[in-house]
Protein backbone atom coordinates (compact mmCIF):
# COMPACT_ATOMS: atom_id res chain seq x y z
CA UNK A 1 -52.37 -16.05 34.30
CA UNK A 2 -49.02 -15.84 33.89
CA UNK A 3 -47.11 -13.99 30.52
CA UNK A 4 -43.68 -13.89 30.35
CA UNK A 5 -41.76 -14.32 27.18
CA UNK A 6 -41.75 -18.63 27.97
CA UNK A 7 -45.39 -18.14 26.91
CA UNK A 8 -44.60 -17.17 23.34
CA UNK A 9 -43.09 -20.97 23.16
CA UNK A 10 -44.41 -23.39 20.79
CA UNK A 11 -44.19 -26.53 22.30
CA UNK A 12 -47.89 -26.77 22.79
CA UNK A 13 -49.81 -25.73 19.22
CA UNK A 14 -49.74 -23.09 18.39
CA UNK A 15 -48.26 -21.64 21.22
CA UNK A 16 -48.52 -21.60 25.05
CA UNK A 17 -49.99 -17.96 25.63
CA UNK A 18 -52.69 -18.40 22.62
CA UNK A 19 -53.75 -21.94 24.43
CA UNK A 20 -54.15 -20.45 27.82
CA UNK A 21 -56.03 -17.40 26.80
CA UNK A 22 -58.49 -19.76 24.86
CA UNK A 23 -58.54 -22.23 28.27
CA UNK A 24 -59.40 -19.01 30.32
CA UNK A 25 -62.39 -17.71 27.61
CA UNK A 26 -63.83 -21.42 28.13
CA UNK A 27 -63.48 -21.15 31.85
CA UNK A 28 -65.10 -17.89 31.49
CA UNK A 29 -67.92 -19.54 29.94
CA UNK A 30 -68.39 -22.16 32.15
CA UNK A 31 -68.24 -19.80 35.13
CA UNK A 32 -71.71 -17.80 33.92
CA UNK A 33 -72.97 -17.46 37.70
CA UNK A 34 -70.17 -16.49 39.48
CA UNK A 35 -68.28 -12.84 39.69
CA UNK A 36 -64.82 -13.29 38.07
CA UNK A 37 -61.41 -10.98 37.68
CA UNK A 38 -58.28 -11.48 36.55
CA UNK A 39 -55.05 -11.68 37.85
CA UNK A 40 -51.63 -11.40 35.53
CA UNK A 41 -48.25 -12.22 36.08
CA UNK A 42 -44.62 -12.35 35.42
CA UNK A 43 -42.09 -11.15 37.24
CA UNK A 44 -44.73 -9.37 39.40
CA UNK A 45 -48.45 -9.43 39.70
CA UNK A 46 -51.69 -6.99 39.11
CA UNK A 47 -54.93 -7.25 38.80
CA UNK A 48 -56.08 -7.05 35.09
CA UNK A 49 -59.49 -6.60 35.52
CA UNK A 50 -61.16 -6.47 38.90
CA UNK A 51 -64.11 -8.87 39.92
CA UNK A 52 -67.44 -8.47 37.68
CA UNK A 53 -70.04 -10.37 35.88
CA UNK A 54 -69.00 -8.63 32.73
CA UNK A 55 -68.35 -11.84 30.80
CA UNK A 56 -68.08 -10.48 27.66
CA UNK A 57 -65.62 -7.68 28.97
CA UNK A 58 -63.41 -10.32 30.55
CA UNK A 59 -63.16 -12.34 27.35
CA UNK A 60 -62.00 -9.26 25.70
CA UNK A 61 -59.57 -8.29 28.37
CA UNK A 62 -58.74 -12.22 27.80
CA UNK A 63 -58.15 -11.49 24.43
CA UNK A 64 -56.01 -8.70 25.25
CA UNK A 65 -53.39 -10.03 27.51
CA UNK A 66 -49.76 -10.46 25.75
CA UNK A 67 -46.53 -10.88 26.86
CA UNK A 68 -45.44 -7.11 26.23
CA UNK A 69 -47.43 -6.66 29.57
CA UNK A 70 -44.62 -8.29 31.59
CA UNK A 71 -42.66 -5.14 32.96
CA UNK A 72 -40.04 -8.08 34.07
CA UNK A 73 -39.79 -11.83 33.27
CA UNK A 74 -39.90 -14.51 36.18
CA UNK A 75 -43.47 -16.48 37.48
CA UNK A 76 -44.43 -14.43 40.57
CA UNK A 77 -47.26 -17.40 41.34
CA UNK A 78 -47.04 -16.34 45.18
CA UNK A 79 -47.08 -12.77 44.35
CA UNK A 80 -50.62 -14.14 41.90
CA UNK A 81 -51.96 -15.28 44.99
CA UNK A 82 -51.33 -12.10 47.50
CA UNK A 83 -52.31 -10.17 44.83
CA UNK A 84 -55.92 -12.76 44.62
CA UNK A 85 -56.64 -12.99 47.84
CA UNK A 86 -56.01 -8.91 48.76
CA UNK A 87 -58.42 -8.05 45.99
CA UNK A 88 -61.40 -10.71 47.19
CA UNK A 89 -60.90 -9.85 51.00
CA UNK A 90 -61.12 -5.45 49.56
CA UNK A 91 -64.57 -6.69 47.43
CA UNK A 92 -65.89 -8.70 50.74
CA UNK A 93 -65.01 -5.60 52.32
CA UNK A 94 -66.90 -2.99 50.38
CA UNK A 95 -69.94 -5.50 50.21
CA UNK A 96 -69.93 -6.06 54.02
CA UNK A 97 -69.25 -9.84 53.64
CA UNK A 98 -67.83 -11.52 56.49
CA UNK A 99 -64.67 -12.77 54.10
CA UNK A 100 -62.14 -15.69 56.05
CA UNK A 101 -59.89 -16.55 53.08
């Protein structure tokens, strides 16, 4: 997810932050079987909340997120990704999964 100050815009109701937080809660919810984590982003990128099947604790990290988070403003989408796929290949690691991302 990405949060920089853009996200506080209104042209989708009531704003673009709120409406992605509440897409991410439903894709939480759909996504009842599977480990999840979260990835934010600005400027730069960090995992939020490493992968779990704490779905109540990733809706309230969900809830969390803001745009004071950003340290710096920009849309570091490839820096999202590195950030992704490091953090899956570490947890394939540590479970002894045979991981080709």
């Amino acid at each position: 997810m990405t949060f920089p100050e853009s996200m506080l815009s209104q042209d989708i109701a009531p704003d673009r932050i709120t409406k992605a937080k509440l897409f991410a809660v439903k894709l939480v919810e759909s996504m009842r079987s599977e480990r999840i984590g979260l990835i934010v982003f600005a400027g730069a990128a960090y995992v939020y909340m490493p992968l779990t099947n704490d779905y109540n604790a990733a809706i309230d990290f969900i809830n969390g997120l803001s745009t004071e988070m950003a340290s710096y403003q920009g849309t570091a989408i490839g820096d999202a990704i590195e950030v992704a796929e490091k953090a899956f290949t570490q947890e394939a690691n540590r479970a002894g999964i045979d991981n080709h991302i």
